[in-house]
PDB file of N, CA and C in Angstrom:
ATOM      1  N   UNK A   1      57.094 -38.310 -41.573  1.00  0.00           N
ATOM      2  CA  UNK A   1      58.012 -37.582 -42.427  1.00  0.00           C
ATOM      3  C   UNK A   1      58.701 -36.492 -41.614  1.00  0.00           C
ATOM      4  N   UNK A   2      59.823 -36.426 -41.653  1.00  0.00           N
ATOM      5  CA  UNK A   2      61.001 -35.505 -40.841  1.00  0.00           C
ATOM      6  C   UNK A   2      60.621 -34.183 -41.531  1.00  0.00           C
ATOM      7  N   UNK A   3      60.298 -33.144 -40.989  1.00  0.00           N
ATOM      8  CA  UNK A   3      60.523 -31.684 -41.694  1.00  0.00           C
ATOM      9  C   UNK A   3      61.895 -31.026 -41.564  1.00  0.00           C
ATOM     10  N   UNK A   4      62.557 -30.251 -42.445  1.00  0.00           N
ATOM     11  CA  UNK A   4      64.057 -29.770 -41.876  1.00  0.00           C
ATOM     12  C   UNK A   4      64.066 -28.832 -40.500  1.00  0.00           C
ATOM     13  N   UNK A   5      62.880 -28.333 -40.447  1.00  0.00           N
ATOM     14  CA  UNK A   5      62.654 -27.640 -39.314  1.00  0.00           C
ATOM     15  C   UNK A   5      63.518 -28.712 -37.970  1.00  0.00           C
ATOM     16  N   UNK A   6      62.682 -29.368 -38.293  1.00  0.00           N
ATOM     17  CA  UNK A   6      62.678 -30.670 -36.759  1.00  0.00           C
ATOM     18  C   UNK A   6      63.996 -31.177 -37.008  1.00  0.00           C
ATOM     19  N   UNK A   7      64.928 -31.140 -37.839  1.00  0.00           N
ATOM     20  CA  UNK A   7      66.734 -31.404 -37.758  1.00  0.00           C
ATOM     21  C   UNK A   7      67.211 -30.185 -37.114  1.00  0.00           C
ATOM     22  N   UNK A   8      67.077 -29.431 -38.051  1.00  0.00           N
ATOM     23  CA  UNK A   8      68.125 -28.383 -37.757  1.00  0.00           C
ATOM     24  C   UNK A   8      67.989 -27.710 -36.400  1.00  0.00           C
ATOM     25  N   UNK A   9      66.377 -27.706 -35.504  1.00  0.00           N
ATOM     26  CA  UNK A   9      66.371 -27.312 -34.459  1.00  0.00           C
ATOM     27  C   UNK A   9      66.753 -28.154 -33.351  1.00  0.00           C
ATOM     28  N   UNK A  10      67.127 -29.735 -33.742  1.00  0.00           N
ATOM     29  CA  UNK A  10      67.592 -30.731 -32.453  1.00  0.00           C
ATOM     30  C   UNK A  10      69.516 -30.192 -32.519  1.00  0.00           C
ATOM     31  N   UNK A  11      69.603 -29.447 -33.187  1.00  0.00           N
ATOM     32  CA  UNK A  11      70.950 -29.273 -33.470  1.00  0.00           C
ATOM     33  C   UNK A  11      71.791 -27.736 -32.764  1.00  0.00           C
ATOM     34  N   UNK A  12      72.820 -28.213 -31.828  1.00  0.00           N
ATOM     35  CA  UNK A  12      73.207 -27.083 -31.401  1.00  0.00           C
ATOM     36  C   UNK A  12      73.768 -26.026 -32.097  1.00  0.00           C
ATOM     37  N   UNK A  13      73.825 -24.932 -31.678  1.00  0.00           N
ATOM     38  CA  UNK A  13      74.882 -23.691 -32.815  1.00  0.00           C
ATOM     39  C   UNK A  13      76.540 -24.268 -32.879  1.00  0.00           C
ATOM     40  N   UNK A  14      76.425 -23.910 -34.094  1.00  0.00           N
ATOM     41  CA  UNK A  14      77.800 -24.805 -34.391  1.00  0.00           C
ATOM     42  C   UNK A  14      78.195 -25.923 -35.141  1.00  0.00           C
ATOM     43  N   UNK A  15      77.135 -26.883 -34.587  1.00  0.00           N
ATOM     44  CA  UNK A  15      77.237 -28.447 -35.073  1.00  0.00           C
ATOM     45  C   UNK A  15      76.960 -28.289 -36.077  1.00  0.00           C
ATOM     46  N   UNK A  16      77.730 -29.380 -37.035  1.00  0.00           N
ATOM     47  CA  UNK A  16      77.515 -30.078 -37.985  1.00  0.00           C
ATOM     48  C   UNK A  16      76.706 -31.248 -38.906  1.00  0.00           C
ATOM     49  N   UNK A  17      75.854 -31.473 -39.371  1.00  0.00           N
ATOM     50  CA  UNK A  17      75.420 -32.200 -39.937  1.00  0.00           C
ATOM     51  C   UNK A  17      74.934 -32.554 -41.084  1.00  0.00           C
ATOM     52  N   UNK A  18      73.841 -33.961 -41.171  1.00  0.00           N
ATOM     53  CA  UNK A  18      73.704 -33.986 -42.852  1.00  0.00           C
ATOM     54  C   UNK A  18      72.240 -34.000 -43.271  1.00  0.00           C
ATOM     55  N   UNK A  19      71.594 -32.826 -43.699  1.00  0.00           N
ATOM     56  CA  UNK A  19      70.516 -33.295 -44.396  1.00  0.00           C
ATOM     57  C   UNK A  19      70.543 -34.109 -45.791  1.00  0.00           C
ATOM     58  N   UNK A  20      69.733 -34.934 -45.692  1.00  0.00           N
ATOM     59  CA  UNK A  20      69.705 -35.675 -46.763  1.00  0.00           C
ATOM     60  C   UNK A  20      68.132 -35.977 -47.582  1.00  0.00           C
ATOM     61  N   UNK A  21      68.170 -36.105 -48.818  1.00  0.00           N
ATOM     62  CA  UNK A  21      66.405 -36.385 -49.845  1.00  0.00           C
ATOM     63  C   UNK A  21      65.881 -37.395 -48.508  1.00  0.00           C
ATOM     64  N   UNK A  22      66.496 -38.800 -48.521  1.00  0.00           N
ATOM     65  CA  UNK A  22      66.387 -39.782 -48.142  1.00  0.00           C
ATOM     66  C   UNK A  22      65.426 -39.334 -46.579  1.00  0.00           C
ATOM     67  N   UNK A  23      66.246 -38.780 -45.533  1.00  0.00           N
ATOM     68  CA  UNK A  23      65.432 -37.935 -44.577  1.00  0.00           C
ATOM     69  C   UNK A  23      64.768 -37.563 -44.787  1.00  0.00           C
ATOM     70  N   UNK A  24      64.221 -37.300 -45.730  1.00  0.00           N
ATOM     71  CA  UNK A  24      63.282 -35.790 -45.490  1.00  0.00           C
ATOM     72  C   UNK A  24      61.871 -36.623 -46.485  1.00  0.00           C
ATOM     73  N   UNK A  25      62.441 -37.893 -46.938  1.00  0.00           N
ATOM     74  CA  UNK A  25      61.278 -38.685 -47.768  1.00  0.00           C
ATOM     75  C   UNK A  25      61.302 -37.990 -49.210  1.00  0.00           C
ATOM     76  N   UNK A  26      62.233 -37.460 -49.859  1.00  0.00           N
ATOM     77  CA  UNK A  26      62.086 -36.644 -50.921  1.00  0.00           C
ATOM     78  C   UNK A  26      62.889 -37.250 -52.139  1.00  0.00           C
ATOM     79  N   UNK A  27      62.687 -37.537 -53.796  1.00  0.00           N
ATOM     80  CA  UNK A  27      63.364 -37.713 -54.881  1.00  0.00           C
ATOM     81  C   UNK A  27      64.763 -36.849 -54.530  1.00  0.00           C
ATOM     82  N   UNK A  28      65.473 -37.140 -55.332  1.00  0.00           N
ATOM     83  CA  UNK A  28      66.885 -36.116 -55.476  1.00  0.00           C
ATOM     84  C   UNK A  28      66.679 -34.801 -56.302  1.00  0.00           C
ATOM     85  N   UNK A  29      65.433 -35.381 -57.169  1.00  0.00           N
ATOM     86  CA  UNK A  29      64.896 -33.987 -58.014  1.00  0.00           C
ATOM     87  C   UNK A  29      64.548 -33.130 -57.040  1.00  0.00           C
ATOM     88  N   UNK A  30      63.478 -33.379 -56.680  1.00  0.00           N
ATOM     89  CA  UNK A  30      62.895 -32.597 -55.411  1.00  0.00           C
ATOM     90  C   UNK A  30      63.864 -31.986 -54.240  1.00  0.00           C
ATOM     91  N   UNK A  31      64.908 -32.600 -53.633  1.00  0.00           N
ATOM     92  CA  UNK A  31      65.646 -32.043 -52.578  1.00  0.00           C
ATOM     93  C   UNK A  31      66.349 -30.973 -53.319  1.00  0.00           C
ATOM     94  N   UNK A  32      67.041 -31.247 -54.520  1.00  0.00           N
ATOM     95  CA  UNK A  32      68.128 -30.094 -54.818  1.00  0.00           C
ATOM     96  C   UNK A  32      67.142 -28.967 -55.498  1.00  0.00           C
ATOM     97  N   UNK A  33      65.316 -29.146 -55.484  1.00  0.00           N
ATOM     98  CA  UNK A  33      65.051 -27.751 -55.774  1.00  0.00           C
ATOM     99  C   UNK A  33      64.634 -26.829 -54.630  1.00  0.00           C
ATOM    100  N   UNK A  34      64.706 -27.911 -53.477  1.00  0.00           N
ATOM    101  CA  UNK A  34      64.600 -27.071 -52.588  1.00  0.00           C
ATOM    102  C   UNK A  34      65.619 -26.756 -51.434  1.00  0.00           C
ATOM    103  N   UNK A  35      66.772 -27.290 -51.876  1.00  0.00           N
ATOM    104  CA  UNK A  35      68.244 -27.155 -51.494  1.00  0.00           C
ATOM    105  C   UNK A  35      68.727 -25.806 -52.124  1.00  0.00           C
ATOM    106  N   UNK A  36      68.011 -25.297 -53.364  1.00  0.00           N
ATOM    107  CA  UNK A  36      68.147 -24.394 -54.104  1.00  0.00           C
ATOM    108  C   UNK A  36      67.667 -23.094 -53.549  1.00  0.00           C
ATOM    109  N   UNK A  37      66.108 -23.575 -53.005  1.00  0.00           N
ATOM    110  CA  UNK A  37      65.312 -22.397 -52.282  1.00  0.00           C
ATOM    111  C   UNK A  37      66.037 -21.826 -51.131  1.00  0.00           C
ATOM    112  N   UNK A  38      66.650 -23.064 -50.552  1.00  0.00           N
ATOM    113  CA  UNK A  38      66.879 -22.400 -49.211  1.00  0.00           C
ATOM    114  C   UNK A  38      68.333 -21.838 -49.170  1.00  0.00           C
ATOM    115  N   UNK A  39      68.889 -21.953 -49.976  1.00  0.00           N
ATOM    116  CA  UNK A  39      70.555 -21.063 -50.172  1.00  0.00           C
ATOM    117  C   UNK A  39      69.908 -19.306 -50.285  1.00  0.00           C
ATOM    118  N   UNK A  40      68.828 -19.764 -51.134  1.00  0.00           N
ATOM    119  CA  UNK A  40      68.389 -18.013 -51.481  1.00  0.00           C
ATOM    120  C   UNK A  40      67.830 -17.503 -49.705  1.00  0.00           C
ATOM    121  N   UNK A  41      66.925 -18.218 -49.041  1.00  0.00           N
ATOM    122  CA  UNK A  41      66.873 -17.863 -47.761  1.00  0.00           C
ATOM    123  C   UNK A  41      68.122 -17.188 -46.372  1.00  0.00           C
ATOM    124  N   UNK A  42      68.298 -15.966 -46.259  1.00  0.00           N
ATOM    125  CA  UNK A  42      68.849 -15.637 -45.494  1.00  0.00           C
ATOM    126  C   UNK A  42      68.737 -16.236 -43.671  1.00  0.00           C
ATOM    127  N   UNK A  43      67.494 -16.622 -43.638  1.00  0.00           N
ATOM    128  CA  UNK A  43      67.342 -17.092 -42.499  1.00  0.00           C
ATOM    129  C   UNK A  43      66.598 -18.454 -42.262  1.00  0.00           C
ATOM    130  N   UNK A  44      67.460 -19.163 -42.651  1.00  0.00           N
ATOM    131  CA  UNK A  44      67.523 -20.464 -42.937  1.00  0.00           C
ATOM    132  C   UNK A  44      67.596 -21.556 -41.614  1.00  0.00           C
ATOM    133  N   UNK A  45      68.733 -21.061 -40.707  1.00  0.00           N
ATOM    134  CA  UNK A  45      69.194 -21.645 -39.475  1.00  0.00           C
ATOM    135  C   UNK A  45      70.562 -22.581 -39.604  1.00  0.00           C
ATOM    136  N   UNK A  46      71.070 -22.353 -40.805  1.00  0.00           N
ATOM    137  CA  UNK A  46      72.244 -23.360 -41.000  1.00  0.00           C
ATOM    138  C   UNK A  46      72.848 -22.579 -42.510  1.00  0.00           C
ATOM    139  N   UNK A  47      74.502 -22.721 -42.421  1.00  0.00           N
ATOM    140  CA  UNK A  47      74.809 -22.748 -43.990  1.00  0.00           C
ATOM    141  C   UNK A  47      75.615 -24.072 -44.508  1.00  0.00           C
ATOM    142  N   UNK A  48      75.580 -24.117 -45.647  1.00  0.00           N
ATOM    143  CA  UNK A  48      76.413 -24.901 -46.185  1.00  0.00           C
ATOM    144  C   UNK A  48      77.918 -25.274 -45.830  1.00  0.00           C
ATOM    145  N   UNK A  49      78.514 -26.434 -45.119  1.00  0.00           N
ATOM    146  CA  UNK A  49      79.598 -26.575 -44.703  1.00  0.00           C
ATOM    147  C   UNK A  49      80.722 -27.270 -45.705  1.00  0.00           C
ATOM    148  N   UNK A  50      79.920 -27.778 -46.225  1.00  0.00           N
ATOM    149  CA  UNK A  50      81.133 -28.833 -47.512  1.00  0.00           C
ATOM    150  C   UNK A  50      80.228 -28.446 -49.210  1.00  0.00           C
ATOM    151  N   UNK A  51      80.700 -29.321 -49.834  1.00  0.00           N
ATOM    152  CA  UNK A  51      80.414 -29.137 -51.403  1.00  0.00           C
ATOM    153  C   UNK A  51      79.344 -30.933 -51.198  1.00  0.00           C
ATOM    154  N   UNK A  52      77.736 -29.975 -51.789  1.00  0.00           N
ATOM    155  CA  UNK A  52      76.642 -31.240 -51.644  1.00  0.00           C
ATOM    156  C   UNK A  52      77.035 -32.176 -52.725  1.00  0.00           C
ATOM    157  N   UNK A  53      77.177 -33.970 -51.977  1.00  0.00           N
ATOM    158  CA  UNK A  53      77.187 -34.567 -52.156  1.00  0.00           C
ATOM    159  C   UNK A  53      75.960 -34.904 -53.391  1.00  0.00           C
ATOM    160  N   UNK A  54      76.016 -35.203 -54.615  1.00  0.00           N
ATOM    161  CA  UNK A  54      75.377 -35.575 -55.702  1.00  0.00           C
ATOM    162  C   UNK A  54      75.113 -37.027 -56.377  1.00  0.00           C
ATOM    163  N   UNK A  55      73.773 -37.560 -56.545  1.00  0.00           N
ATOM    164  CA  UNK A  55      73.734 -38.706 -57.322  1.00  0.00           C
ATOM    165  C   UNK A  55      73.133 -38.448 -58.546  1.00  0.00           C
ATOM    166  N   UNK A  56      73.682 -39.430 -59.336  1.00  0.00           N
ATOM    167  CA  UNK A  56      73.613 -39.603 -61.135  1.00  0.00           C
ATOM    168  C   UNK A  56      72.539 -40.707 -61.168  1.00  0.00           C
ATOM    169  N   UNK A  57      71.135 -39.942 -61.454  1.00  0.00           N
ATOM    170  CA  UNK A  57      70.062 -40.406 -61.864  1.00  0.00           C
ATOM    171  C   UNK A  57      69.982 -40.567 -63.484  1.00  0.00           C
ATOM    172  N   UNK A  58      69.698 -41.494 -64.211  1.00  0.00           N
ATOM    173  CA  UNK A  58      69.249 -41.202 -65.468  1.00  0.00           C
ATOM    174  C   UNK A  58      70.282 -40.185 -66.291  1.00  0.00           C
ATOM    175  N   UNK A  59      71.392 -40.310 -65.990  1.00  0.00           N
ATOM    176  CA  UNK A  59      72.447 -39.632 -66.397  1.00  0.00           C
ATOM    177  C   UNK A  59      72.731 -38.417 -66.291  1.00  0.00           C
ATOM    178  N   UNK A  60      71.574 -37.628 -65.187  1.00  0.00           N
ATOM    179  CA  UNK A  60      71.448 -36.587 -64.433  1.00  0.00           C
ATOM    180  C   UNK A  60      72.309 -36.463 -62.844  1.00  0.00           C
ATOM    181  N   UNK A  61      72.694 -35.288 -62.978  1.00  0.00           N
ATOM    182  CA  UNK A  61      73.176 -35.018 -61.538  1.00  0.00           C
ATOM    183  C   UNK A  61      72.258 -34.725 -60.442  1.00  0.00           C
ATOM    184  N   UNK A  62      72.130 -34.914 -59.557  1.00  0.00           N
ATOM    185  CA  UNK A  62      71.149 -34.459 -58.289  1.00  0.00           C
ATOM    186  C   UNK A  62      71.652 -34.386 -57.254  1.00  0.00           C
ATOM    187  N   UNK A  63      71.241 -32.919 -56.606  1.00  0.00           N
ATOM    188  CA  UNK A  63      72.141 -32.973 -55.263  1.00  0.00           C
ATOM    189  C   UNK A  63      71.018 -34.422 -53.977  1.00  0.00           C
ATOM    190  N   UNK A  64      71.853 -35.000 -53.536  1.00  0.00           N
ATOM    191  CA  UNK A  64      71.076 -36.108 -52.706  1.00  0.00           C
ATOM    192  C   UNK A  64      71.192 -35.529 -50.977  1.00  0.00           C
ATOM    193  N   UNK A  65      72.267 -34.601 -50.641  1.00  0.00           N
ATOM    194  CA  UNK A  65      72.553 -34.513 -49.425  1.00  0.00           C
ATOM    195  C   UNK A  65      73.486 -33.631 -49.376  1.00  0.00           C
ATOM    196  N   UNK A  66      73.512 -32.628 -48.323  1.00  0.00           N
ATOM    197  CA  UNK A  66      73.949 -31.560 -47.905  1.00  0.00           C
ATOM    198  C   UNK A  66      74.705 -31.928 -46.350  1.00  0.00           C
ATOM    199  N   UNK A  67      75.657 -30.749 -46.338  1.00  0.00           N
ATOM    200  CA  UNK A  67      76.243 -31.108 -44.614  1.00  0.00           C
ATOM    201  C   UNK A  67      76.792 -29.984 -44.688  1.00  0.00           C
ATOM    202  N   UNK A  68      75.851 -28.868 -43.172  1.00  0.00           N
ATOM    203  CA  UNK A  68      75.574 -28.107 -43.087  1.00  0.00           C
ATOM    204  C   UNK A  68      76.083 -27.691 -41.513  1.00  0.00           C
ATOM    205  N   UNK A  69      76.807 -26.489 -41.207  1.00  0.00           N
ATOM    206  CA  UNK A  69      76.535 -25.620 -39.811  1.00  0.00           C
ATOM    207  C   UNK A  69      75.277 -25.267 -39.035  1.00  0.00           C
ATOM    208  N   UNK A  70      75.006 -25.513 -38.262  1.00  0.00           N
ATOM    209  CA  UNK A  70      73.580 -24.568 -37.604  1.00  0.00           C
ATOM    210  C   UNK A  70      73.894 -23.090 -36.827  1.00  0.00           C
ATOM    211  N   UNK A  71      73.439 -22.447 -37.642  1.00  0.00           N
ATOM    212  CA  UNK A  71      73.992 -21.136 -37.487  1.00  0.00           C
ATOM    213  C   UNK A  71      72.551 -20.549 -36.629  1.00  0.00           C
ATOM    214  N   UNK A  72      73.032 -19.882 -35.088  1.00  0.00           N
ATOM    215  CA  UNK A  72      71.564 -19.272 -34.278  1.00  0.00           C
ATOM    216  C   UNK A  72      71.806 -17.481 -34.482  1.00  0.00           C
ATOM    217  N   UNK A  73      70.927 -17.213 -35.003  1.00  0.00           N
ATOM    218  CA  UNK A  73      70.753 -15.820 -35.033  1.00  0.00           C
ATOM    219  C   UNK A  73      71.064 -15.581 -33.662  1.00  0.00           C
ATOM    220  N   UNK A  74      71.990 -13.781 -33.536  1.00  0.00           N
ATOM    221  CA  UNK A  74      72.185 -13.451 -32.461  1.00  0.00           C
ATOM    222  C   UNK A  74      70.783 -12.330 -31.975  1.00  0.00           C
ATOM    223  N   UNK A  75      70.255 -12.579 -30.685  1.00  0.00           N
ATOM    224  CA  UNK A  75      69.299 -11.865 -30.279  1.00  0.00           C
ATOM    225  C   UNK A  75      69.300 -10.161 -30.128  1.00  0.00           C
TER     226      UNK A  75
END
């Protein structure tokens, strides 16, 4: 199982990419509550680059995947 840790740190400052439930082995329930947690996190290692991509479960919305900056704290 991929932790987001282990993405976002193969990733240079700057770059772009996509976390996704699917990666990370997670429901869509599950990713967007912790897609949720980590917006509240200031030091996260990445922000939000686009508007998260969502799937319609059970006539529910769920965020499924994010695509994100990797942002490196300056020392």
């Amino acid at each position: 199982m991929a932790f987001v840790e282990d993405i976002v740190n193969k990733q240079k400052d700057g770059a772009q990419f996509v976390i996704s439930a699917q990666a990370l082995r997670l429901d869509p329930e599950e990713f967007e509550t912790l897609v949720k947690m980590w917006m509240e996190d200031e030091n996260r290692g990445f922000e939000l680059a686009a508007v998260p991509h969502r799937a319609c479960i059970e006539g529910e919305f769920y965020i499924d995947r994010i695509t994100v900056t990797r942002v490196i704290a300056p020392k």
